[in-house]
PDB file of N, CA and C in Angstrom:
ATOM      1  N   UNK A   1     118.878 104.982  91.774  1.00  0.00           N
ATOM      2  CA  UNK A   1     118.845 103.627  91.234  1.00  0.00           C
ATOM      3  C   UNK A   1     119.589 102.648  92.145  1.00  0.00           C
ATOM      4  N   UNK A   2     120.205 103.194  93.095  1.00  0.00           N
ATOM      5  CA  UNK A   2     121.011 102.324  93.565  1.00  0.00           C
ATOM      6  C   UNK A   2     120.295 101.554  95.131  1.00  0.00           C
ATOM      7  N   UNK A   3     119.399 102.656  95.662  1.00  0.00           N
ATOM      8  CA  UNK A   3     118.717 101.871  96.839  1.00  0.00           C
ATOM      9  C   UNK A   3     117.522 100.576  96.338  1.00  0.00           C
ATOM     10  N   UNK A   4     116.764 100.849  95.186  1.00  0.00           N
ATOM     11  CA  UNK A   4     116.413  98.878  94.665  1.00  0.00           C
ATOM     12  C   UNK A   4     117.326  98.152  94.811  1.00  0.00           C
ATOM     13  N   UNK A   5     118.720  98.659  93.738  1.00  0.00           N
ATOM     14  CA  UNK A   5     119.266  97.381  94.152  1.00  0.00           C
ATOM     15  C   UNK A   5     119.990  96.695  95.524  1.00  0.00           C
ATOM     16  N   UNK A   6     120.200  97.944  96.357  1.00  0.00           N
ATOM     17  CA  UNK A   6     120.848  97.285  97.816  1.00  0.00           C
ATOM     18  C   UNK A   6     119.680  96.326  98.438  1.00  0.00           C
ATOM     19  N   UNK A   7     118.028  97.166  98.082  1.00  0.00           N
ATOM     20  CA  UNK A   7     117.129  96.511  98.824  1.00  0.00           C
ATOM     21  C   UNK A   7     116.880  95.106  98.560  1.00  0.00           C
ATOM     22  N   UNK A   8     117.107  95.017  96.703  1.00  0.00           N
ATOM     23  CA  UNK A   8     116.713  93.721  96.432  1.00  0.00           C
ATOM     24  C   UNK A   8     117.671  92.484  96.788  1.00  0.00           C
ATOM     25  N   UNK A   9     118.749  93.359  97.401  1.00  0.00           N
ATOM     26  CA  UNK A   9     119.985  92.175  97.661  1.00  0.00           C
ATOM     27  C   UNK A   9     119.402  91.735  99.210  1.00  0.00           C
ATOM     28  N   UNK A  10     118.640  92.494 100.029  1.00  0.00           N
ATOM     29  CA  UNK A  10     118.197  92.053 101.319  1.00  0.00           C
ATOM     30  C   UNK A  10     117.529  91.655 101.263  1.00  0.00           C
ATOM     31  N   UNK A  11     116.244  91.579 100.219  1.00  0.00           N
ATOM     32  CA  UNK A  11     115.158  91.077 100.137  1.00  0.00           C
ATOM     33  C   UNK A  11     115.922  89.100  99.976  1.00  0.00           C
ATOM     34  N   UNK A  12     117.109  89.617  98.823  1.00  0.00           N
ATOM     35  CA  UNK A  12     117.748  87.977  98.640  1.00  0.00           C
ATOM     36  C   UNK A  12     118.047  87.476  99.698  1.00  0.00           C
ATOM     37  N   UNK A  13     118.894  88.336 100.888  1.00  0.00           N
ATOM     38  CA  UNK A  13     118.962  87.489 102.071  1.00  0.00           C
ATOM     39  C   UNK A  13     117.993  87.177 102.966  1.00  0.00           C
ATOM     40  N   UNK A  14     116.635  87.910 102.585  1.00  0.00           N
ATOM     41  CA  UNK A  14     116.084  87.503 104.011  1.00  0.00           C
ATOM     42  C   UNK A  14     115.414  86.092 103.262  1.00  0.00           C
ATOM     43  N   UNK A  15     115.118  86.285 101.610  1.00  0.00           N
ATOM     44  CA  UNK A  15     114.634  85.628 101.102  1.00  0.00           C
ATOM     45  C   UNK A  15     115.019  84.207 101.160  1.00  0.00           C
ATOM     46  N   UNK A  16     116.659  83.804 100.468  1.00  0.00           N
ATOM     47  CA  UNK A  16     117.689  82.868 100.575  1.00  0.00           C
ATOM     48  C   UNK A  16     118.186  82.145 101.659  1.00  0.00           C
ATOM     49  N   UNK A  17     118.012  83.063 103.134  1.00  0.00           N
ATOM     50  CA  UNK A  17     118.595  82.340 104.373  1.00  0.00           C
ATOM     51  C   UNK A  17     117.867  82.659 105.182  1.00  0.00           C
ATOM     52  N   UNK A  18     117.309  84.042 105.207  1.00  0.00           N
ATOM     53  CA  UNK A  18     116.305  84.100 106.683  1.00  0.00           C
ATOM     54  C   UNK A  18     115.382  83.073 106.923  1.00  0.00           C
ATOM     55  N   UNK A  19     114.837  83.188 105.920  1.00  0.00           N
ATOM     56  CA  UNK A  19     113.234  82.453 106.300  1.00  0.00           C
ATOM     57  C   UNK A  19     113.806  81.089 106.097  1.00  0.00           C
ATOM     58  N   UNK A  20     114.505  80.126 105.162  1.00  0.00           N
ATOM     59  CA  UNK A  20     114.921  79.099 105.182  1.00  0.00           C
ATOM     60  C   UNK A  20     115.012  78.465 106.470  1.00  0.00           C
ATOM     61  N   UNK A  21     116.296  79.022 107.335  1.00  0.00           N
ATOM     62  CA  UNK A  21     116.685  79.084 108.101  1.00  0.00           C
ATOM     63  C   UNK A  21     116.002  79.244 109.654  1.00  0.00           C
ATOM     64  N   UNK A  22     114.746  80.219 109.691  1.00  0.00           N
ATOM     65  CA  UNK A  22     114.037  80.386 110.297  1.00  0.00           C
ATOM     66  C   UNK A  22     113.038  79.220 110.555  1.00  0.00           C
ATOM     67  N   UNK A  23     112.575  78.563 109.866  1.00  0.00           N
ATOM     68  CA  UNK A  23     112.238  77.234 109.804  1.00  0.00           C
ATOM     69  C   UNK A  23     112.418  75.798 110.852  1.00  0.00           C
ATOM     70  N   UNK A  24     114.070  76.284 110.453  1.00  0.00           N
ATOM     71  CA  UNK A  24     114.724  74.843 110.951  1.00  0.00           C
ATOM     72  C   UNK A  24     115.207  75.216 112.669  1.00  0.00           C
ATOM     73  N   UNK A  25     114.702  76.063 113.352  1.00  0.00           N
ATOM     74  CA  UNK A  25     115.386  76.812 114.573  1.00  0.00           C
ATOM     75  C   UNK A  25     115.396  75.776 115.491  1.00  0.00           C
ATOM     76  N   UNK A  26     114.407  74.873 115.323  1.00  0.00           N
ATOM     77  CA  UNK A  26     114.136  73.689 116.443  1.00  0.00           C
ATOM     78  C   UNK A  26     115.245  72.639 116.536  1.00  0.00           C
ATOM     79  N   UNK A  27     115.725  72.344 114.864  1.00  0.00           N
ATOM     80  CA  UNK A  27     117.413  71.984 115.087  1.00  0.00           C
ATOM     81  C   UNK A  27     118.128  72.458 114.312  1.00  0.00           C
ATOM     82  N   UNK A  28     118.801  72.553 115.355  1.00  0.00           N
ATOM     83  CA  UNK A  28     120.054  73.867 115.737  1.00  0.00           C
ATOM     84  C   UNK A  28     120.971  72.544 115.296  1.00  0.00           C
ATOM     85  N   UNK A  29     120.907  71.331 115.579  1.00  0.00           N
ATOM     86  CA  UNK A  29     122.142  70.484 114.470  1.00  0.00           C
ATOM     87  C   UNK A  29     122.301  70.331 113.397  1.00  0.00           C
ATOM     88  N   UNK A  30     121.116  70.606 112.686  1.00  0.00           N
ATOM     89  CA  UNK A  30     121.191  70.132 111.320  1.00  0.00           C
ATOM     90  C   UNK A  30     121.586  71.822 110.494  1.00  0.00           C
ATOM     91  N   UNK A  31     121.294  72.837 111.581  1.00  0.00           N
ATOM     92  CA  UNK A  31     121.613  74.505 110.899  1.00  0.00           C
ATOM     93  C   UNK A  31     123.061  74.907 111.141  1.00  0.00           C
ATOM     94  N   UNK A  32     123.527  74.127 112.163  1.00  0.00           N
ATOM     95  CA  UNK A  32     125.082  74.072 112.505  1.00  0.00           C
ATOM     96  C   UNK A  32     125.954  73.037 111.417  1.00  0.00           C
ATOM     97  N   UNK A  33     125.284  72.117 110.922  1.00  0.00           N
ATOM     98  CA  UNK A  33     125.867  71.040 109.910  1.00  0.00           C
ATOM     99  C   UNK A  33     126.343  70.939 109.004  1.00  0.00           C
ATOM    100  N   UNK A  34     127.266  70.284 107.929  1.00  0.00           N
ATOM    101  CA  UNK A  34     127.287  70.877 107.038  1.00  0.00           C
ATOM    102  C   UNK A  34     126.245  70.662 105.684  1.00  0.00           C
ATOM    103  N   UNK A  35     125.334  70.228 106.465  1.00  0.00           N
ATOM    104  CA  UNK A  35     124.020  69.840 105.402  1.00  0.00           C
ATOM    105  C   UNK A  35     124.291  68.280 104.496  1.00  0.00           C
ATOM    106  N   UNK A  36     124.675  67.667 104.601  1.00  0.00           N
ATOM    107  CA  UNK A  36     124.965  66.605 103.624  1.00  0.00           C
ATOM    108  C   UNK A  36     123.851  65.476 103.242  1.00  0.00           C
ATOM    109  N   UNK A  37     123.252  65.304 104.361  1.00  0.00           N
ATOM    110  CA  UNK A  37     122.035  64.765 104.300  1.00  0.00           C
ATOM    111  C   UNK A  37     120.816  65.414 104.321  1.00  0.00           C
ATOM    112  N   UNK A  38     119.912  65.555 103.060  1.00  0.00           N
ATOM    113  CA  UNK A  38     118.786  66.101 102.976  1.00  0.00           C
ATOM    114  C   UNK A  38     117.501  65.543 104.755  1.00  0.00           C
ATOM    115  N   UNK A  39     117.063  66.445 105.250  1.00  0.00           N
ATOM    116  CA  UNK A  39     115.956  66.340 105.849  1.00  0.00           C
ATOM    117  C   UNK A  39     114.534  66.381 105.209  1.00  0.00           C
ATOM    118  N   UNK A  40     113.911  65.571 106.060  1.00  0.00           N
ATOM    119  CA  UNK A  40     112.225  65.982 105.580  1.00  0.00           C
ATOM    120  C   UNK A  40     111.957  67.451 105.453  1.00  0.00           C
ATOM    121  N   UNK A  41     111.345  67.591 104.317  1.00  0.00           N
ATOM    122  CA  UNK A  41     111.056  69.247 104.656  1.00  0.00           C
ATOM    123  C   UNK A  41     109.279  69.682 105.036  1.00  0.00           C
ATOM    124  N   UNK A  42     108.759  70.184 105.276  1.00  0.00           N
ATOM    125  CA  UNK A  42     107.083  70.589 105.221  1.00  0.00           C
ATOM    126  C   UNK A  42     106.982  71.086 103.925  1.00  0.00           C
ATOM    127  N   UNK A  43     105.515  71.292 104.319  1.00  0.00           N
ATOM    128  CA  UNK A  43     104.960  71.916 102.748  1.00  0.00           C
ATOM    129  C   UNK A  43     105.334  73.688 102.899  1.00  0.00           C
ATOM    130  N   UNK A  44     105.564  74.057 103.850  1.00  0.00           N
ATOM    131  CA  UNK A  44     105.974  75.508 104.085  1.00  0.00           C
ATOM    132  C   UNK A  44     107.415  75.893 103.668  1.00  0.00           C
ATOM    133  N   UNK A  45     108.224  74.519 104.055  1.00  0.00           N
ATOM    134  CA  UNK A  45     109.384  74.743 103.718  1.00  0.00           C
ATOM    135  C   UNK A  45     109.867  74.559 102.134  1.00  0.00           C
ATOM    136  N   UNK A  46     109.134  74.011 101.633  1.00  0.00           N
ATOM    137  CA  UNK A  46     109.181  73.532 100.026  1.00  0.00           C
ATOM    138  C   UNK A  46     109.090  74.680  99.417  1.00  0.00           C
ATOM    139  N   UNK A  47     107.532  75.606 100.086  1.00  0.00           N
ATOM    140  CA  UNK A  47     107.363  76.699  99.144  1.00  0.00           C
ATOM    141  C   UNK A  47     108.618  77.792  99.302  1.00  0.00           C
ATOM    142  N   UNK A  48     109.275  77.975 100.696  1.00  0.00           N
ATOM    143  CA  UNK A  48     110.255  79.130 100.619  1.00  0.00           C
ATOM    144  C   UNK A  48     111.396  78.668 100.095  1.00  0.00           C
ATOM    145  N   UNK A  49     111.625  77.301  99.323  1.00  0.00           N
ATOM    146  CA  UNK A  49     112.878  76.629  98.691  1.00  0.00           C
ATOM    147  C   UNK A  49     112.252  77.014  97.239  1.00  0.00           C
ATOM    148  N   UNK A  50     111.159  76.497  97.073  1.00  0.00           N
ATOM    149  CA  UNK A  50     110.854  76.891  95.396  1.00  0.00           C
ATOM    150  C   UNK A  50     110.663  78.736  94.770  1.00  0.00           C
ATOM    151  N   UNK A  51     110.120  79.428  96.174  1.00  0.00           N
ATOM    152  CA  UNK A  51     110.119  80.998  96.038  1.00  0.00           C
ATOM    153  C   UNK A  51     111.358  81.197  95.993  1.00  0.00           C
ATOM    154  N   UNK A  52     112.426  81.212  96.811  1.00  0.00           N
ATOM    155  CA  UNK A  52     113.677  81.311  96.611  1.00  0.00           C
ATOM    156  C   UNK A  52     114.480  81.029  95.080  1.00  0.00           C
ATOM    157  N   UNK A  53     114.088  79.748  94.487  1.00  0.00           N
ATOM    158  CA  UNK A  53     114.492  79.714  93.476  1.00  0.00           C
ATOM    159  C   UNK A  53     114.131  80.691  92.667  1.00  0.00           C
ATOM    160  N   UNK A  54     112.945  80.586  92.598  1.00  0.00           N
ATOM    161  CA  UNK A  54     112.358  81.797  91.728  1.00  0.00           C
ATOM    162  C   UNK A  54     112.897  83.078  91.503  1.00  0.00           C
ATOM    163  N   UNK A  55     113.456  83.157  92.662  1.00  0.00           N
ATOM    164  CA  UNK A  55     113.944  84.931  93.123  1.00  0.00           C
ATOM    165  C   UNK A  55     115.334  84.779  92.369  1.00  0.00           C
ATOM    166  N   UNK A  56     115.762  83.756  92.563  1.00  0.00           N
ATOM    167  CA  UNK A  56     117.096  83.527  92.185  1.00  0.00           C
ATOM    168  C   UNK A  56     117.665  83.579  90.407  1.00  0.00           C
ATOM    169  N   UNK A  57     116.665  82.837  89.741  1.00  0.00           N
ATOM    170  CA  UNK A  57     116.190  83.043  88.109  1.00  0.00           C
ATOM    171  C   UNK A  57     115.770  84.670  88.080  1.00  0.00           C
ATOM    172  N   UNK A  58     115.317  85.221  88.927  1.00  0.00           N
ATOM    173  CA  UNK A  58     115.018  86.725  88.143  1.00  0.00           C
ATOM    174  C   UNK A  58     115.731  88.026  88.916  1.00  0.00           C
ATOM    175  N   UNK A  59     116.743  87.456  89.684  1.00  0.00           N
ATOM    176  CA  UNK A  59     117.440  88.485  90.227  1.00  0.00           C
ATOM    177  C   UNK A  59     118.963  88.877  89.579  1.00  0.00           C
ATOM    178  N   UNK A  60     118.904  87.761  88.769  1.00  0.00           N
ATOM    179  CA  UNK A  60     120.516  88.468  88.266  1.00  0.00           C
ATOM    180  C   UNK A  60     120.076  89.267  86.726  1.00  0.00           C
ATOM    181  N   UNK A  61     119.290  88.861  86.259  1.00  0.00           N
ATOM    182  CA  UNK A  61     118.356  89.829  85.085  1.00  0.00           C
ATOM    183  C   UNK A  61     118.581  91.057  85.411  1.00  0.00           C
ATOM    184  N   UNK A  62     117.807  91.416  86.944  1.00  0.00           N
ATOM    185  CA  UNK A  62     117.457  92.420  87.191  1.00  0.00           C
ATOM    186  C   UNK A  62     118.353  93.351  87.697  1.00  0.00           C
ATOM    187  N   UNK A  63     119.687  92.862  88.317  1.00  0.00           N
ATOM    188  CA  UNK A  63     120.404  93.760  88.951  1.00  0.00           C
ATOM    189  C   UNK A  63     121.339  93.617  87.251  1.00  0.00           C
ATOM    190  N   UNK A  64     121.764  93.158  86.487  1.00  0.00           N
ATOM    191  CA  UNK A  64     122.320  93.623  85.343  1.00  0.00           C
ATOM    192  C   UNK A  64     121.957  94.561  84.533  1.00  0.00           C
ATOM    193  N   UNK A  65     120.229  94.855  84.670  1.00  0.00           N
ATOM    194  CA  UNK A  65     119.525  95.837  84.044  1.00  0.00           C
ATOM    195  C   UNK A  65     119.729  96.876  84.926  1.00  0.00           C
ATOM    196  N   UNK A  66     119.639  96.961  85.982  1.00  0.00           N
ATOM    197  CA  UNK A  66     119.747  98.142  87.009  1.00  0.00           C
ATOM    198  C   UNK A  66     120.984  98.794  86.641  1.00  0.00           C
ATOM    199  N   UNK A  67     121.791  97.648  86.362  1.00  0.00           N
ATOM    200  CA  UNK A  67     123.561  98.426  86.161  1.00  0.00           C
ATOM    201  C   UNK A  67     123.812  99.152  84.999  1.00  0.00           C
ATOM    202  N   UNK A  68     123.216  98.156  83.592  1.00  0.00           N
ATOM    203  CA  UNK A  68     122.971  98.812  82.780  1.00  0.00           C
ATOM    204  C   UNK A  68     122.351 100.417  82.319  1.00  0.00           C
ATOM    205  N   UNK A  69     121.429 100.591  83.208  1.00  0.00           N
ATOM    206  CA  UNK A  69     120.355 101.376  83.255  1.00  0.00           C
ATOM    207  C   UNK A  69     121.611 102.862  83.598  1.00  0.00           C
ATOM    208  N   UNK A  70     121.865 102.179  84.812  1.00  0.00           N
ATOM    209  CA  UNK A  70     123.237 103.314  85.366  1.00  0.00           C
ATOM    210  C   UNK A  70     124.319 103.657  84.483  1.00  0.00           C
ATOM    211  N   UNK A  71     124.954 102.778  83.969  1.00  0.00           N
ATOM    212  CA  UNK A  71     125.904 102.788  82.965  1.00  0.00           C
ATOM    213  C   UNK A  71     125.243 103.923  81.644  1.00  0.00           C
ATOM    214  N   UNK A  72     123.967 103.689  81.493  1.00  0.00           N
ATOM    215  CA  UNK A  72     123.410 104.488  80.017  1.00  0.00           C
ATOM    216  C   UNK A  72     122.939 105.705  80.715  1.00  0.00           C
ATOM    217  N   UNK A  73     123.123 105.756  82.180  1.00  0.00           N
ATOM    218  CA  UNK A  73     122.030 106.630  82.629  1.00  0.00           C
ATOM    219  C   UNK A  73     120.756 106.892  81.842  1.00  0.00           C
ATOM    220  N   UNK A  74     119.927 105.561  82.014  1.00  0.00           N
ATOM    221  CA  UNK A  74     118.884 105.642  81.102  1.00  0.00           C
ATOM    222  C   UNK A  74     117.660 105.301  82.742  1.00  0.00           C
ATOM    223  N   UNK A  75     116.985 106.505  82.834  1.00  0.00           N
ATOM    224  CA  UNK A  75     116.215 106.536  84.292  1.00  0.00           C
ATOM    225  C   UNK A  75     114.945 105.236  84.245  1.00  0.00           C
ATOM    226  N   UNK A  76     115.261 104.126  84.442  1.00  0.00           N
ATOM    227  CA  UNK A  76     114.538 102.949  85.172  1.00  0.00           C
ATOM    228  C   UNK A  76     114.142 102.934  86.757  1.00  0.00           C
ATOM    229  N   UNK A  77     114.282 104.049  87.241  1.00  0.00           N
ATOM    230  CA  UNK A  77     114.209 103.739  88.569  1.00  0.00           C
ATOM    231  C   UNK A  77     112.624 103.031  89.207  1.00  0.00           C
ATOM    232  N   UNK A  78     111.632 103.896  88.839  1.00  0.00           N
ATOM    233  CA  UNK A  78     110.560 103.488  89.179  1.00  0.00           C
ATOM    234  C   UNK A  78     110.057 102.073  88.671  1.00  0.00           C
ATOM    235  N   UNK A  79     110.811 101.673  87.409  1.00  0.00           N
ATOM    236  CA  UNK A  79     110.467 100.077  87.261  1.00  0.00           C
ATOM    237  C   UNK A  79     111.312  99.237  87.785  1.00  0.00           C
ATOM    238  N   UNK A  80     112.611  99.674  88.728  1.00  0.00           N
ATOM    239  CA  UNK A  80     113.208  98.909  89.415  1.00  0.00           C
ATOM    240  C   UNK A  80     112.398  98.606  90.994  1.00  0.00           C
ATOM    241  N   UNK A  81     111.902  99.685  90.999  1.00  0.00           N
ATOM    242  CA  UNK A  81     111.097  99.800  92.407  1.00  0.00           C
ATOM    243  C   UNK A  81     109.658  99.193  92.678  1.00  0.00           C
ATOM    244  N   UNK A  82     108.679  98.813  91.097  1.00  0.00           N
ATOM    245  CA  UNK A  82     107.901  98.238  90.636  1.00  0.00           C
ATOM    246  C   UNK A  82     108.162  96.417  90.700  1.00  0.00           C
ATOM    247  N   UNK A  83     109.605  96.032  89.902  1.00  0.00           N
ATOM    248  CA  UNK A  83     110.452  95.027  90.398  1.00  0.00           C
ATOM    249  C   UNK A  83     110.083  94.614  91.815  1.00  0.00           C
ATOM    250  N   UNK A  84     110.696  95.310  92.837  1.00  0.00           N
ATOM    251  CA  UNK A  84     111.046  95.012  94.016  1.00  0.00           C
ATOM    252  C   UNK A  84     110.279  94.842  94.570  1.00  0.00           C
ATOM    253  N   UNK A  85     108.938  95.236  94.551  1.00  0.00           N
ATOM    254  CA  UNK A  85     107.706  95.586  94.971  1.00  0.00           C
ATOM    255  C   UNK A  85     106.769  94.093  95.288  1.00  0.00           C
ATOM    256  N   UNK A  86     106.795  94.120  93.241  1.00  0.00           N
ATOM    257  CA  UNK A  86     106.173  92.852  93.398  1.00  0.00           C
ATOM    258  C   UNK A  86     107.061  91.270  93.536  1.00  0.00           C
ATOM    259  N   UNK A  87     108.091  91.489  93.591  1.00  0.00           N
ATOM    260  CA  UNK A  87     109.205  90.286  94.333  1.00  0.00           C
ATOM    261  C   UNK A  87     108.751  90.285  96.026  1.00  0.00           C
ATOM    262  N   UNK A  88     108.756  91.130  96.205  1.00  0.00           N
ATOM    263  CA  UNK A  88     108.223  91.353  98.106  1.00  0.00           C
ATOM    264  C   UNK A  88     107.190  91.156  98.237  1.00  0.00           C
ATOM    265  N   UNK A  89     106.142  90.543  97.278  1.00  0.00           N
ATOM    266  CA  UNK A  89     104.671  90.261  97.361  1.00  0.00           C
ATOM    267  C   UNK A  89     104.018  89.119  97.237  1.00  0.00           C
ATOM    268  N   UNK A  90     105.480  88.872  95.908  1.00  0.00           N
ATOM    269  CA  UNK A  90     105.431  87.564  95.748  1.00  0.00           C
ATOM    270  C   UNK A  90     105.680  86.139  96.556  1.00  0.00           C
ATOM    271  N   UNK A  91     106.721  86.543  97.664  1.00  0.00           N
ATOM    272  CA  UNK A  91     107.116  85.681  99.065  1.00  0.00           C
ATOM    273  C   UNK A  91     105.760  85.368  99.939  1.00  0.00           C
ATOM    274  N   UNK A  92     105.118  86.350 100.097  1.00  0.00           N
ATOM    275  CA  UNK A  92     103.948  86.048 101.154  1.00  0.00           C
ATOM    276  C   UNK A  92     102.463  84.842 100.125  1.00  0.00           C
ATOM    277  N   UNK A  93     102.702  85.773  98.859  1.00  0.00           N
ATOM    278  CA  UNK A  93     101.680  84.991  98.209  1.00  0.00           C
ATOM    279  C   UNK A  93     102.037  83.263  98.058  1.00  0.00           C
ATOM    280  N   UNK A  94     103.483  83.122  97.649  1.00  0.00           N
ATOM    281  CA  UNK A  94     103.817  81.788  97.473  1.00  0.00           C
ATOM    282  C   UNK A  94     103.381  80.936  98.498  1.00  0.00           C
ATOM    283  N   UNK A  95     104.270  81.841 100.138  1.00  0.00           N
ATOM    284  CA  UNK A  95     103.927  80.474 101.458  1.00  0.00           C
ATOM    285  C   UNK A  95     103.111  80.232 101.823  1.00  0.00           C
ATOM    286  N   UNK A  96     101.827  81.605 101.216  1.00  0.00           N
ATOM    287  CA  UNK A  96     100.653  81.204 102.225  1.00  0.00           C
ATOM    288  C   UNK A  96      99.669  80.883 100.554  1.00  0.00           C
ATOM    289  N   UNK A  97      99.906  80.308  99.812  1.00  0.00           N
ATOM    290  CA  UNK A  97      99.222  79.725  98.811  1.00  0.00           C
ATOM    291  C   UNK A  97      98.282  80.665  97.767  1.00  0.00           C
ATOM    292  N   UNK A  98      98.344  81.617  97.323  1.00  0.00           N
ATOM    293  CA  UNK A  98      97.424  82.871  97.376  1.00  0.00           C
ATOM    294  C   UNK A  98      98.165  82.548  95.747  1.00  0.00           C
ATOM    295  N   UNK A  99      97.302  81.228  94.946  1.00  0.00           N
ATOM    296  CA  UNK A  99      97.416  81.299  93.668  1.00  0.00           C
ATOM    297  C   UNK A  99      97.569  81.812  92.335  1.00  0.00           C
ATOM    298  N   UNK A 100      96.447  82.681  92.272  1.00  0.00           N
ATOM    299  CA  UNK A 100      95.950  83.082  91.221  1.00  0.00           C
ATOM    300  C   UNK A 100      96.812  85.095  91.398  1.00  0.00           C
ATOM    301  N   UNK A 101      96.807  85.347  92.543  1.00  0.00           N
ATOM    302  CA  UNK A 101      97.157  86.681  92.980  1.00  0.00           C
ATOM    303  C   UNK A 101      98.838  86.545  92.940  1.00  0.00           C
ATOM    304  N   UNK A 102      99.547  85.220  93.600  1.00  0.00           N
ATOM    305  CA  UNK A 102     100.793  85.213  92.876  1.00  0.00           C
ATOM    306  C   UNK A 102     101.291  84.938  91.432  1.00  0.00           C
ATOM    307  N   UNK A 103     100.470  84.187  90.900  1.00  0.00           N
ATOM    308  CA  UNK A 103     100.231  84.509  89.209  1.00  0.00           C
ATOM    309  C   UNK A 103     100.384  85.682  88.735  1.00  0.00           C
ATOM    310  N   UNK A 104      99.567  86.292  88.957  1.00  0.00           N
ATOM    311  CA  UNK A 104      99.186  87.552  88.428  1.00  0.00           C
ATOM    312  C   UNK A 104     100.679  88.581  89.362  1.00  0.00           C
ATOM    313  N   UNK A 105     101.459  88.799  90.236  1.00  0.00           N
ATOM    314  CA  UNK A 105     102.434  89.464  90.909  1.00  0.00           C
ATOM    315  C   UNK A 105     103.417  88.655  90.182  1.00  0.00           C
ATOM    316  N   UNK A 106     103.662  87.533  89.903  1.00  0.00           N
ATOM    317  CA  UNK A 106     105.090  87.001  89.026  1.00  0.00           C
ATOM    318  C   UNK A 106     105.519  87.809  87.668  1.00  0.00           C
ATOM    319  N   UNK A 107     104.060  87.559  87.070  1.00  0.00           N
ATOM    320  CA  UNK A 107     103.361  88.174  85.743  1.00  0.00           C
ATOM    321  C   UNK A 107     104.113  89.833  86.077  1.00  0.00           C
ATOM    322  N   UNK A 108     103.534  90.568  86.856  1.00  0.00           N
ATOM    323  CA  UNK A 108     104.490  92.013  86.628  1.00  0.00           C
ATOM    324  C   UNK A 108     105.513  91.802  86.672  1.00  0.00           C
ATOM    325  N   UNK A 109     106.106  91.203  87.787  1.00  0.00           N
ATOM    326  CA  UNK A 109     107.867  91.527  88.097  1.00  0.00           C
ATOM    327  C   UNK A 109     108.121  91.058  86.720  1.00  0.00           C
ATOM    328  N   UNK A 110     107.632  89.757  85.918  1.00  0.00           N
ATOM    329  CA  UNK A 110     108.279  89.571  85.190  1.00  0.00           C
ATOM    330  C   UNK A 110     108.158  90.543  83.516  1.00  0.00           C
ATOM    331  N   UNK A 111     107.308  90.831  83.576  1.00  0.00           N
ATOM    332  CA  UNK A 111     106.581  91.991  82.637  1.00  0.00           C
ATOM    333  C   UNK A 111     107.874  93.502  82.926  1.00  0.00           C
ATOM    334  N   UNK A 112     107.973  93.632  83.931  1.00  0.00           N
ATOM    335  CA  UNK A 112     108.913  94.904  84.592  1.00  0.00           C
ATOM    336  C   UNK A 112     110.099  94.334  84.137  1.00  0.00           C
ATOM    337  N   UNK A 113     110.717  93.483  83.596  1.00  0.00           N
ATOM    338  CA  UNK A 113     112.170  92.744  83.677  1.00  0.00           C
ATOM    339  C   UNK A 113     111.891  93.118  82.358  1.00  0.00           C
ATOM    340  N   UNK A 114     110.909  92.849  80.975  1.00  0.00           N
ATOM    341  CA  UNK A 114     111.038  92.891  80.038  1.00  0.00           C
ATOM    342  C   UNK A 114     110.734  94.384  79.446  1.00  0.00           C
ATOM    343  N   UNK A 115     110.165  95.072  80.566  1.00  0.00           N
ATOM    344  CA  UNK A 115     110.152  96.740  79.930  1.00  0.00           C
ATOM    345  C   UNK A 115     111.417  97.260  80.535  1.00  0.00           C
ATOM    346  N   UNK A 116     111.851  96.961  81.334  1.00  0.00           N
ATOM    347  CA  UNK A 116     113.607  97.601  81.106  1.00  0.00           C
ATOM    348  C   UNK A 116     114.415  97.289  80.349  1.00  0.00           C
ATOM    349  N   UNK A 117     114.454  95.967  79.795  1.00  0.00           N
ATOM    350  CA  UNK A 117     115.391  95.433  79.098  1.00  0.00           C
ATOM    351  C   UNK A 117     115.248  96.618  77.663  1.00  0.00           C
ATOM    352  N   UNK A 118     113.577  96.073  77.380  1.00  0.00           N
ATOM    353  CA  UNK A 118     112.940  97.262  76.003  1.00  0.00           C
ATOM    354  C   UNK A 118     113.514  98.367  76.039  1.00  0.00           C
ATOM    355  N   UNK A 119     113.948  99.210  77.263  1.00  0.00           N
ATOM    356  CA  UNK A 119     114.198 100.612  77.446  1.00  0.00           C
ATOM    357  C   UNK A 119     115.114 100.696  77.446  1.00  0.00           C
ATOM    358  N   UNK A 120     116.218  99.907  77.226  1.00  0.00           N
ATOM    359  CA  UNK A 120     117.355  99.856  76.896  1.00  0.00           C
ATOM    360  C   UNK A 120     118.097  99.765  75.731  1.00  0.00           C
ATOM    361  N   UNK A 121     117.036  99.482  74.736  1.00  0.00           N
ATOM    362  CA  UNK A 121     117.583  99.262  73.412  1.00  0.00           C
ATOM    363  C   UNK A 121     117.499 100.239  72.563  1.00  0.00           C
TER     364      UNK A 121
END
């Protein structure tokens, strides 16, 4: 149970700062800065600010259930890994616009958040 959650914490960084970050490489002043003034962003960059959020609303759910899960030793593993799965599916579908298929991948992870919680009670 414990390699989802290390993974999903990398998935947060590559999620939260890599790609953000990856973005802005062309200036290197405004990534050195202390940010105070918002920049223009693209439409690419919007989506890995709004996916990010996203990740951010369903990642502390999920690593509390993971802990939980450990704490009851109650075996969630494969729906933590189901989790992670479709969170890592969900990044590509968001930036590159893939609607109806990230619908439907939110829909599990978030479906997977509510059958662990169930399996816990």
């Amino acid at each position: 149970m414990v390699e989802p959650i290390i993974y999903s914490l990398a998935l947060a960084v590559v999620q939260l700062w890599a790609l953000p970050a990856s973005t802005r490489l062309s200036d290197l002043n405004y990534l050195l800065s202390s940010r105070d003034n918002a920049v223009e962003s693209s439409v690419l960059q919007g989506r890995i600010q709004r996916a990010g959020a996203n990740l951010q609303e369903s990642l502390a759910p999920f690593l509390a259930l993971c802990l939980l899960a450990i704490v009851t030793e109650t075996d969630l593993e494969q729906a933590a890994w189901i989790w992670l799965i479709a969170r890592a599916v969900y990044v590509p579908c968001y930036l590159l616009n893939i609607v109806y298929v990230r619908s439907i991948v939110w829909v599990v992870s978030f479906g997977t958040l509510i059958y662990m919680a169930s399996s816990l009670l």
